[in-house]
PDB file of N, CA and C in Angstrom:
ATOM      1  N   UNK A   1      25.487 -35.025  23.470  1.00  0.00           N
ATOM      2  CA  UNK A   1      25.332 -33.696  22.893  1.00  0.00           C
ATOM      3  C   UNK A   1      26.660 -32.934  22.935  1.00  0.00           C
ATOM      4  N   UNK A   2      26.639 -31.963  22.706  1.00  0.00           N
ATOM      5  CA  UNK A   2      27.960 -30.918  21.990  1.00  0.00           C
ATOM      6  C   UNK A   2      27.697 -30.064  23.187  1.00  0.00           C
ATOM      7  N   UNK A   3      28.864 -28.731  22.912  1.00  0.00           N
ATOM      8  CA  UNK A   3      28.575 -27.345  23.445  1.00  0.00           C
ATOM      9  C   UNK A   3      27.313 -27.164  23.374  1.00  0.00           C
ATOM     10  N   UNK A   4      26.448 -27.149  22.566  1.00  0.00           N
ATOM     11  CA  UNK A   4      24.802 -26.557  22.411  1.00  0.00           C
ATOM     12  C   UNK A   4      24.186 -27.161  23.057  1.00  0.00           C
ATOM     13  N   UNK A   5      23.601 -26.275  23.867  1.00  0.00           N
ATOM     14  CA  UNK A   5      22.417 -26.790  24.837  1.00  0.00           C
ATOM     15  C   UNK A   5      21.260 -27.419  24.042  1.00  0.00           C
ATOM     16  N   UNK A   6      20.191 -28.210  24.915  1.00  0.00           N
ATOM     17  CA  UNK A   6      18.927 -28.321  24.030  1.00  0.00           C
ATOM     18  C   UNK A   6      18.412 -27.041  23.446  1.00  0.00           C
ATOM     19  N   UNK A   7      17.909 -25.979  24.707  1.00  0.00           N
ATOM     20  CA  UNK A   7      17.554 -25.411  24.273  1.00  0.00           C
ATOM     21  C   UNK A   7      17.774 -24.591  22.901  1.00  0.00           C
ATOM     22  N   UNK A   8      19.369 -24.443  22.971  1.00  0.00           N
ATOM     23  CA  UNK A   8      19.793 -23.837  21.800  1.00  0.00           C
ATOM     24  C   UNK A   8      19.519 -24.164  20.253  1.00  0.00           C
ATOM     25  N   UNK A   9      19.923 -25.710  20.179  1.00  0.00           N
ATOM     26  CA  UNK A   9      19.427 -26.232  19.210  1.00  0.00           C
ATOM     27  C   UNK A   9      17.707 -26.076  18.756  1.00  0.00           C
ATOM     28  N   UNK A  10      16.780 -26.278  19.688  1.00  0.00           N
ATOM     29  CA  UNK A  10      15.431 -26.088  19.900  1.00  0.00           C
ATOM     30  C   UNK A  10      14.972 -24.808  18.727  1.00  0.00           C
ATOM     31  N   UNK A  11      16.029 -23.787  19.490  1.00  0.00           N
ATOM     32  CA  UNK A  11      15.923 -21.991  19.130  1.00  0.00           C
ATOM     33  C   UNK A  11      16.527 -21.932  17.748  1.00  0.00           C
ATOM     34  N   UNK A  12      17.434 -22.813  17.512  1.00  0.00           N
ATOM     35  CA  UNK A  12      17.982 -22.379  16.350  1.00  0.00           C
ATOM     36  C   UNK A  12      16.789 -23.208  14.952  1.00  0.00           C
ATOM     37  N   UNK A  13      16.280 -24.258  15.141  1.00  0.00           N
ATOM     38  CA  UNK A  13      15.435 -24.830  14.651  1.00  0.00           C
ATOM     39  C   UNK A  13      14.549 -24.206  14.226  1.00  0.00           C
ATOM     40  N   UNK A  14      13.746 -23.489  15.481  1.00  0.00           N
ATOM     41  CA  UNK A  14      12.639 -22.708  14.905  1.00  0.00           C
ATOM     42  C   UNK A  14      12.989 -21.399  14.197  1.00  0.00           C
ATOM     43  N   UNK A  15      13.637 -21.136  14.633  1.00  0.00           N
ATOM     44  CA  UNK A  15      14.543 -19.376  14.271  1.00  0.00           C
ATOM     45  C   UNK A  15      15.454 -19.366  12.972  1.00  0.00           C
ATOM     46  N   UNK A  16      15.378 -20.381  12.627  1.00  0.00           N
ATOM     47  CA  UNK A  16      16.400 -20.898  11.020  1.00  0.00           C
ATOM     48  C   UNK A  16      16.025 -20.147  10.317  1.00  0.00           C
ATOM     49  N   UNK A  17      14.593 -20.334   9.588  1.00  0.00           N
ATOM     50  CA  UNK A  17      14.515 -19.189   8.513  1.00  0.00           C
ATOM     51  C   UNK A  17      14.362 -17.635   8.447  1.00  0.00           C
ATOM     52  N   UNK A  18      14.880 -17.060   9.650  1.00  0.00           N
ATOM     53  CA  UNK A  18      15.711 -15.661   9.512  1.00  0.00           C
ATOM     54  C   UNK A  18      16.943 -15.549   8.820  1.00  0.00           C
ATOM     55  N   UNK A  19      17.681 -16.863   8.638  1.00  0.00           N
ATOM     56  CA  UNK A  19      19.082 -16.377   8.507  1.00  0.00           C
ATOM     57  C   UNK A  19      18.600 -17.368   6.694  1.00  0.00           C
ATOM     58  N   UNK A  20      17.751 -18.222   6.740  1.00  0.00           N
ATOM     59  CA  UNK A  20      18.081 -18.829   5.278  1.00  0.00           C
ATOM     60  C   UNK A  20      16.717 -18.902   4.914  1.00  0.00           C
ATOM     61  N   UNK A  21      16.578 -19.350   3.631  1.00  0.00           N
ATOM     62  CA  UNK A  21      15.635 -19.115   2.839  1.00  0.00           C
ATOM     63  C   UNK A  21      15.025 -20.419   2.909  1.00  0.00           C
ATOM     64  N   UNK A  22      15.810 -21.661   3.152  1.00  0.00           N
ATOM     65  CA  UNK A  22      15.063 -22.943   3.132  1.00  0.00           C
ATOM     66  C   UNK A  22      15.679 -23.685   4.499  1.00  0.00           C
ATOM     67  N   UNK A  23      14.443 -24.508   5.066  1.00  0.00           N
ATOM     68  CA  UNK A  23      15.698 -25.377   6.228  1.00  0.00           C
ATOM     69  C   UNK A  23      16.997 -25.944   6.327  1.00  0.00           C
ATOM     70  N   UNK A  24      17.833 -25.737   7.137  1.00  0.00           N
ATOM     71  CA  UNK A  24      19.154 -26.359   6.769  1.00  0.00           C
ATOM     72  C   UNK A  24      19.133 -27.619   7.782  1.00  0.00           C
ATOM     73  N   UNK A  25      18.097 -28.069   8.576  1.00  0.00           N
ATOM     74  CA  UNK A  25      18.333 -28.660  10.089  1.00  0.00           C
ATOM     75  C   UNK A  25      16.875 -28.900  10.352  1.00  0.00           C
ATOM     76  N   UNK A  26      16.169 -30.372  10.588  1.00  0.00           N
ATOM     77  CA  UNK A  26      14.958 -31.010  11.031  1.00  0.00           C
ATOM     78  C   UNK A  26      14.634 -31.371  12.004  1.00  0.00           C
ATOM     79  N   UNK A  27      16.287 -31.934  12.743  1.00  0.00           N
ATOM     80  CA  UNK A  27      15.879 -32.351  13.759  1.00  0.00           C
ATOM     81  C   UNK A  27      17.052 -31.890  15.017  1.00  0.00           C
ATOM     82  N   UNK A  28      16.506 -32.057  15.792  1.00  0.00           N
ATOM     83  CA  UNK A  28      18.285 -31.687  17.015  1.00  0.00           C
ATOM     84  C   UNK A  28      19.572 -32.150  16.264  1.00  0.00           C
ATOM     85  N   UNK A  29      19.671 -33.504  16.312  1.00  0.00           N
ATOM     86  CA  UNK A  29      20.970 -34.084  15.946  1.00  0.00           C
ATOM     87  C   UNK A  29      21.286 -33.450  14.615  1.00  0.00           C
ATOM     88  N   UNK A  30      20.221 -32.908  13.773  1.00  0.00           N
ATOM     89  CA  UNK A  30      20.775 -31.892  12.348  1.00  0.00           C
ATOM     90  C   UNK A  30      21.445 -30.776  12.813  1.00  0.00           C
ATOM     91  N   UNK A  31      20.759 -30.064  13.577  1.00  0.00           N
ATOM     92  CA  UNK A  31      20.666 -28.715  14.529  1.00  0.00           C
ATOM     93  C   UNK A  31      22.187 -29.050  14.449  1.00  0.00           C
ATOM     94  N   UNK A  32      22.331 -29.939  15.328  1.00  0.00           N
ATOM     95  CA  UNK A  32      23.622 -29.664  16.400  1.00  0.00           C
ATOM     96  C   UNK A  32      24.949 -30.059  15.134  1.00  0.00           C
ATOM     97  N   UNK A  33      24.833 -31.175  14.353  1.00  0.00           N
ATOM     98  CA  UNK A  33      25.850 -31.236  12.945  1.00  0.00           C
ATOM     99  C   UNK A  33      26.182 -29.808  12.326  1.00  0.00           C
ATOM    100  N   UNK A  34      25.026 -28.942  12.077  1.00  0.00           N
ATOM    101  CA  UNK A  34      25.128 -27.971  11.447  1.00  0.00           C
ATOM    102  C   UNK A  34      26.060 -26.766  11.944  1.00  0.00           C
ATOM    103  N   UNK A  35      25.388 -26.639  13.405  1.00  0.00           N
ATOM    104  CA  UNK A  35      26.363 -25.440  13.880  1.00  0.00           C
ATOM    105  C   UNK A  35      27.573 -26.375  14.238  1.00  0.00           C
ATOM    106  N   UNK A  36      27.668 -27.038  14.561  1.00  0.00           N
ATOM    107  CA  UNK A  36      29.283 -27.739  14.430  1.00  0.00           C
ATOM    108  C   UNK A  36      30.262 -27.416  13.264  1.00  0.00           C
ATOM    109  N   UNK A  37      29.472 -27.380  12.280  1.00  0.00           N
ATOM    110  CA  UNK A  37      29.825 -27.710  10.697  1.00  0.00           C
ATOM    111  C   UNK A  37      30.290 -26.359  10.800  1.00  0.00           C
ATOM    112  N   UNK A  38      29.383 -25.235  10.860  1.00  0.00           N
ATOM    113  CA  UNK A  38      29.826 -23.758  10.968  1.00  0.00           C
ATOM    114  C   UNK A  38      30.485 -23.223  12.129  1.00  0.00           C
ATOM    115  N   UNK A  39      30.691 -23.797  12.551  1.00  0.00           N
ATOM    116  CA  UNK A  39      31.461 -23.045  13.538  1.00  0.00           C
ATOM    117  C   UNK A  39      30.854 -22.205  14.729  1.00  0.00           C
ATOM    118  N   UNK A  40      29.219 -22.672  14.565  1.00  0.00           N
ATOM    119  CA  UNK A  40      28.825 -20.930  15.868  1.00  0.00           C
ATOM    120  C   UNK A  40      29.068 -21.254  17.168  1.00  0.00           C
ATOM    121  N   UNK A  41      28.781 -20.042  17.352  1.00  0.00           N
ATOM    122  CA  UNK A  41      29.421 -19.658  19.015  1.00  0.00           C
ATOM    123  C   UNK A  41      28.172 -19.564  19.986  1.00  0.00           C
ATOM    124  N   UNK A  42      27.988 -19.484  20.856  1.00  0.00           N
ATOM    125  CA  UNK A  42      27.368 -19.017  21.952  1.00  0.00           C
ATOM    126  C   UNK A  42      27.890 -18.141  22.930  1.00  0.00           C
ATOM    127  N   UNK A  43      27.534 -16.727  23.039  1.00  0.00           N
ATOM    128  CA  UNK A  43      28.203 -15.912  23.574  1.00  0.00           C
ATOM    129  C   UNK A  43      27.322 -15.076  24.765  1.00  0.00           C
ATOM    130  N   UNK A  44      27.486 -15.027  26.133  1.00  0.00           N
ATOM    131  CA  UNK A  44      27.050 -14.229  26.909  1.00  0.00           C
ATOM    132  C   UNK A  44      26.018 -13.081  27.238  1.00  0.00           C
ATOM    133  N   UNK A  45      26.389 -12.405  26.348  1.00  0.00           N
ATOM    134  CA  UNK A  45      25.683 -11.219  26.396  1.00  0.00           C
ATOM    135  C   UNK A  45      25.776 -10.420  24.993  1.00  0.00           C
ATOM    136  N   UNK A  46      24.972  -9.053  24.629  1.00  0.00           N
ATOM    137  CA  UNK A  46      24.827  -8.571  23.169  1.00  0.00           C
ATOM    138  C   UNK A  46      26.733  -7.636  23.176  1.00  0.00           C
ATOM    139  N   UNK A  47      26.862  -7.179  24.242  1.00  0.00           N
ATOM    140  CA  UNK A  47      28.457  -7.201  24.212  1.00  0.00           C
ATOM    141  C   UNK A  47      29.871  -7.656  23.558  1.00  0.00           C
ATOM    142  N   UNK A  48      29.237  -8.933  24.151  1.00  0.00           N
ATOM    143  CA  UNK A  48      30.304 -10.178  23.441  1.00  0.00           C
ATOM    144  C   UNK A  48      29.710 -10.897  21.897  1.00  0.00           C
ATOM    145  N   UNK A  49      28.582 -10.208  21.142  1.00  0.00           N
ATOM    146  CA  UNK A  49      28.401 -10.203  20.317  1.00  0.00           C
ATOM    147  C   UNK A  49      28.872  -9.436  19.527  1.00  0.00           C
ATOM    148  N   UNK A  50      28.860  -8.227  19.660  1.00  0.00           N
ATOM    149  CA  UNK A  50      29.502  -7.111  19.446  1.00  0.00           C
ATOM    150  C   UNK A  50      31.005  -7.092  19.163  1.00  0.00           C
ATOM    151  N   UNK A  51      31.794  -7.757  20.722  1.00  0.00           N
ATOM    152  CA  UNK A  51      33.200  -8.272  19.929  1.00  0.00           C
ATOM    153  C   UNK A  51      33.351  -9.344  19.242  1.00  0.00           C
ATOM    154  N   UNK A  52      32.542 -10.243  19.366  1.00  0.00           N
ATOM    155  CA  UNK A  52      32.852 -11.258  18.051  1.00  0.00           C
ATOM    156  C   UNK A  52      32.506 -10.535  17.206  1.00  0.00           C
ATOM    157  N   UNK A  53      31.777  -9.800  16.303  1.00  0.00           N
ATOM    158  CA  UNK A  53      31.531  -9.261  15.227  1.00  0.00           C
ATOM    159  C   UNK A  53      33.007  -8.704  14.839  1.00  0.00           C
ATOM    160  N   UNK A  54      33.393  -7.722  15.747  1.00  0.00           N
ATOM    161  CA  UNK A  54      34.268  -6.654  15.531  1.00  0.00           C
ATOM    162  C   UNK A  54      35.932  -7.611  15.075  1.00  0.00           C
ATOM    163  N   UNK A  55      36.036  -8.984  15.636  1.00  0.00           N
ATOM    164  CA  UNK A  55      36.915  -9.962  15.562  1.00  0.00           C
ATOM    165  C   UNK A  55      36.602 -10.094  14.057  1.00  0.00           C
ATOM    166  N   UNK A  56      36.232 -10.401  13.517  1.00  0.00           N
ATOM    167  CA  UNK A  56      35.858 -10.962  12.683  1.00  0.00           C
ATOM    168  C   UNK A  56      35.693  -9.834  11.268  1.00  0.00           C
ATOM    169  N   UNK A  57      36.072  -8.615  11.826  1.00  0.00           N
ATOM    170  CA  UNK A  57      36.111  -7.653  10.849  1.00  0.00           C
ATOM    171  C   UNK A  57      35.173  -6.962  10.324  1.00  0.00           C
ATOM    172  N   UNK A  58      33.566  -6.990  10.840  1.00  0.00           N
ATOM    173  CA  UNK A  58      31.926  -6.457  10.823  1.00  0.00           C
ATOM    174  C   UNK A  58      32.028  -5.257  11.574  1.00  0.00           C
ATOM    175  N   UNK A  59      31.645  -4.149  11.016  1.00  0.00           N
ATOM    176  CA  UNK A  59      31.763  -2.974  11.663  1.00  0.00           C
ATOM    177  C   UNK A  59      30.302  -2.719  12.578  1.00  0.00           C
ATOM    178  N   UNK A  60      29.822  -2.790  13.226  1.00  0.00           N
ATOM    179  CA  UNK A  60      28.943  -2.799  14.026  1.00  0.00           C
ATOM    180  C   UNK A  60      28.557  -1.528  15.099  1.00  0.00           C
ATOM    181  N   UNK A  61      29.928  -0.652  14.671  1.00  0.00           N
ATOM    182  CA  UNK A  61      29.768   0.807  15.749  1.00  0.00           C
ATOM    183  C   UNK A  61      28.611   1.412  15.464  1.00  0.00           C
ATOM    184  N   UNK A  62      27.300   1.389  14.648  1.00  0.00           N
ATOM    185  CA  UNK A  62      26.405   2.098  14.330  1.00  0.00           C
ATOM    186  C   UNK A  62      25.405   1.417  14.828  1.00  0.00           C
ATOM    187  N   UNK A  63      25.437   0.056  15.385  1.00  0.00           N
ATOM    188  CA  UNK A  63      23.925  -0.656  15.871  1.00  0.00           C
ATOM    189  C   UNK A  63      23.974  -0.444  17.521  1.00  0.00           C
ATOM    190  N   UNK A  64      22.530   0.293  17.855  1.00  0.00           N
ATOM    191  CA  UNK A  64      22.602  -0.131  19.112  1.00  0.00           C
ATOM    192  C   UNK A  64      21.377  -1.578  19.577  1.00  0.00           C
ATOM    193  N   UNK A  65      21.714  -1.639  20.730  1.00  0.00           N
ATOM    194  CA  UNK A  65      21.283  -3.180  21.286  1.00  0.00           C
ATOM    195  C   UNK A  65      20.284  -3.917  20.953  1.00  0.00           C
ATOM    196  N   UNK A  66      19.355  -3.129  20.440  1.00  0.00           N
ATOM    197  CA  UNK A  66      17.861  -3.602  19.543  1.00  0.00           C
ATOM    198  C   UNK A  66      18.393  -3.998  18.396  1.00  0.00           C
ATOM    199  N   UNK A  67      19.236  -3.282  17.571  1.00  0.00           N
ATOM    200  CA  UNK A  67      19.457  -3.516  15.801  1.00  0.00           C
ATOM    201  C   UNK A  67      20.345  -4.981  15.998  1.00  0.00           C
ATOM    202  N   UNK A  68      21.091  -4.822  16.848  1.00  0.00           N
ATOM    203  CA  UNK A  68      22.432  -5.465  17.235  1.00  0.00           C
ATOM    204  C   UNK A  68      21.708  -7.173  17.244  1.00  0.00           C
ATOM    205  N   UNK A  69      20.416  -7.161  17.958  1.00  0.00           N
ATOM    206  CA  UNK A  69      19.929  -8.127  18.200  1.00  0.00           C
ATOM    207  C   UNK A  69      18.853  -9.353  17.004  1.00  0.00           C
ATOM    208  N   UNK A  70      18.840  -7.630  15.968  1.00  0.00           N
ATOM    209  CA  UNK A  70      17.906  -8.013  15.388  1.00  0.00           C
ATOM    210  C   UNK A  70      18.873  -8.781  14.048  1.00  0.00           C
ATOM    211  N   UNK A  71      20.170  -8.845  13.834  1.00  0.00           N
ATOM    212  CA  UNK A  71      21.332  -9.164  13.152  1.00  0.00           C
ATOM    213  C   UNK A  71      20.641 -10.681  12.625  1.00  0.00           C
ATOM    214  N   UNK A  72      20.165 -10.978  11.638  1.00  0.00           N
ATOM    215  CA  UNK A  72      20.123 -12.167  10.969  1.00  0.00           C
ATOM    216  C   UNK A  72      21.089 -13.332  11.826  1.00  0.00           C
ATOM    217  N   UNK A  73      22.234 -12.815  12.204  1.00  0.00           N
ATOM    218  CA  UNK A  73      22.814 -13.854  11.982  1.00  0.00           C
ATOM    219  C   UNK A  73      23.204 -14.091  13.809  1.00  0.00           C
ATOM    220  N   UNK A  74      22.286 -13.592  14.563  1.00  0.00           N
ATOM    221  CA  UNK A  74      22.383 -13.124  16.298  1.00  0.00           C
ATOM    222  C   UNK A  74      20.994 -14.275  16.224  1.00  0.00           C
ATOM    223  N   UNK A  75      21.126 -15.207  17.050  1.00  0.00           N
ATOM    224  CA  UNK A  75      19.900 -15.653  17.745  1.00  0.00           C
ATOM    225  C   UNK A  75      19.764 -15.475  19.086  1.00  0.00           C
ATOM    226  N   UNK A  76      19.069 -14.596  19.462  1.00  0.00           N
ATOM    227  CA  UNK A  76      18.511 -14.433  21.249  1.00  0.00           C
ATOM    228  C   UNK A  76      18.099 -15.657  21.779  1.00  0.00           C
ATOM    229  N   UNK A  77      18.984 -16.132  22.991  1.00  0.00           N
ATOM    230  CA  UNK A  77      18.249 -17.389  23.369  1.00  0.00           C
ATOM    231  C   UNK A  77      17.418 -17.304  24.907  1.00  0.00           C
ATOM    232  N   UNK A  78      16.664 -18.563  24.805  1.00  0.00           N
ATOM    233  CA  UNK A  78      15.566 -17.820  26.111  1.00  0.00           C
ATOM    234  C   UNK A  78      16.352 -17.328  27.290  1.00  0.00           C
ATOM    235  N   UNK A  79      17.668 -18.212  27.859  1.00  0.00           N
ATOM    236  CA  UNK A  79      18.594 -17.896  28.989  1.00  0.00           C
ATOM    237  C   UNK A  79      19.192 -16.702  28.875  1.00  0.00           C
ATOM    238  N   UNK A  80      19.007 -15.743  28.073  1.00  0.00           N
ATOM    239  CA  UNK A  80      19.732 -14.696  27.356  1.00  0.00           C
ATOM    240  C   UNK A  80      20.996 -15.014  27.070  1.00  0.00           C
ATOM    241  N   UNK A  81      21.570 -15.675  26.654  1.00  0.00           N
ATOM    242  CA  UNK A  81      22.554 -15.772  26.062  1.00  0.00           C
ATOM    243  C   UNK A  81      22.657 -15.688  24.105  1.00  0.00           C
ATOM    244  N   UNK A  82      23.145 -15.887  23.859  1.00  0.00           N
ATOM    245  CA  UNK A  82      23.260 -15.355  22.239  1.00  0.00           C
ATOM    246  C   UNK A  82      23.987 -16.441  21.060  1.00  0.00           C
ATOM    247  N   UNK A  83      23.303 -17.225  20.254  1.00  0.00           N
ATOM    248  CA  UNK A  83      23.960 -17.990  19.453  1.00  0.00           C
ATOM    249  C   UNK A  83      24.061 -17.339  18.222  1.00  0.00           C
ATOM    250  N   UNK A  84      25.400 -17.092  17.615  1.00  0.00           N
ATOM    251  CA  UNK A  84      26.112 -16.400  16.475  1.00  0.00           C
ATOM    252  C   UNK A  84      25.991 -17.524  15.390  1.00  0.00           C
ATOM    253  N   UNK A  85      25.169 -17.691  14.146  1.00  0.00           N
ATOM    254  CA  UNK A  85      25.696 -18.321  13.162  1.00  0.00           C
ATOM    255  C   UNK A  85      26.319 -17.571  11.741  1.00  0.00           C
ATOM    256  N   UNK A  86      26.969 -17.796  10.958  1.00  0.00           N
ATOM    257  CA  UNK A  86      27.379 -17.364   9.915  1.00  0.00           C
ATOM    258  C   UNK A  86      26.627 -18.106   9.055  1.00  0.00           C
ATOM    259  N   UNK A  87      26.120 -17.623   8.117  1.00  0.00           N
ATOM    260  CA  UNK A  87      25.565 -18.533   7.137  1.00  0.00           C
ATOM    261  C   UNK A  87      26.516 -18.534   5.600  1.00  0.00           C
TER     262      UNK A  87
END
């Protein structure tokens, strides 16, 4: 396996069609190709979501921690940690 935990992959599986309209990923080993492919991150806390956004040039000073979370493109994972995809 990669950086991505099971679980992560697991979360991003079921949690896919928030960010897309059709599956991109069936199985783990898709899961885990995919965010490879894109680049996501796994980041700490809604904080360090916040500065990756702000890196990346997303103005985000108007969401607080609920909206922040609710970001299409933010997956809450059960450990609380946070997987970022770009779609």
């Amino acid at each position: 396996m990669s950086d991505y935990s099971e679980v992560c992959l697991k979360t991003f599986l079921k949690d896919q069609g928030k960010l897309f309209d059709e599956p991109v990923a069936g199985t783990l080993e898709e899961a885990e190709a995919f965010l490879e492919d894109c680049m996501a991150v796994v980041v700490d806390s809604l904080d360090e979501v916040r500065e990756y956004f702000e890196e990346e040039g997303v103005d985000m000073d108007g969401l607080d921690h609920d909206e922040l979370e609710g970001v299409s493109e933010v997956f809450p994972l059960p450990d609380g940690k946070y997987l970022i995809v770009e779609g």
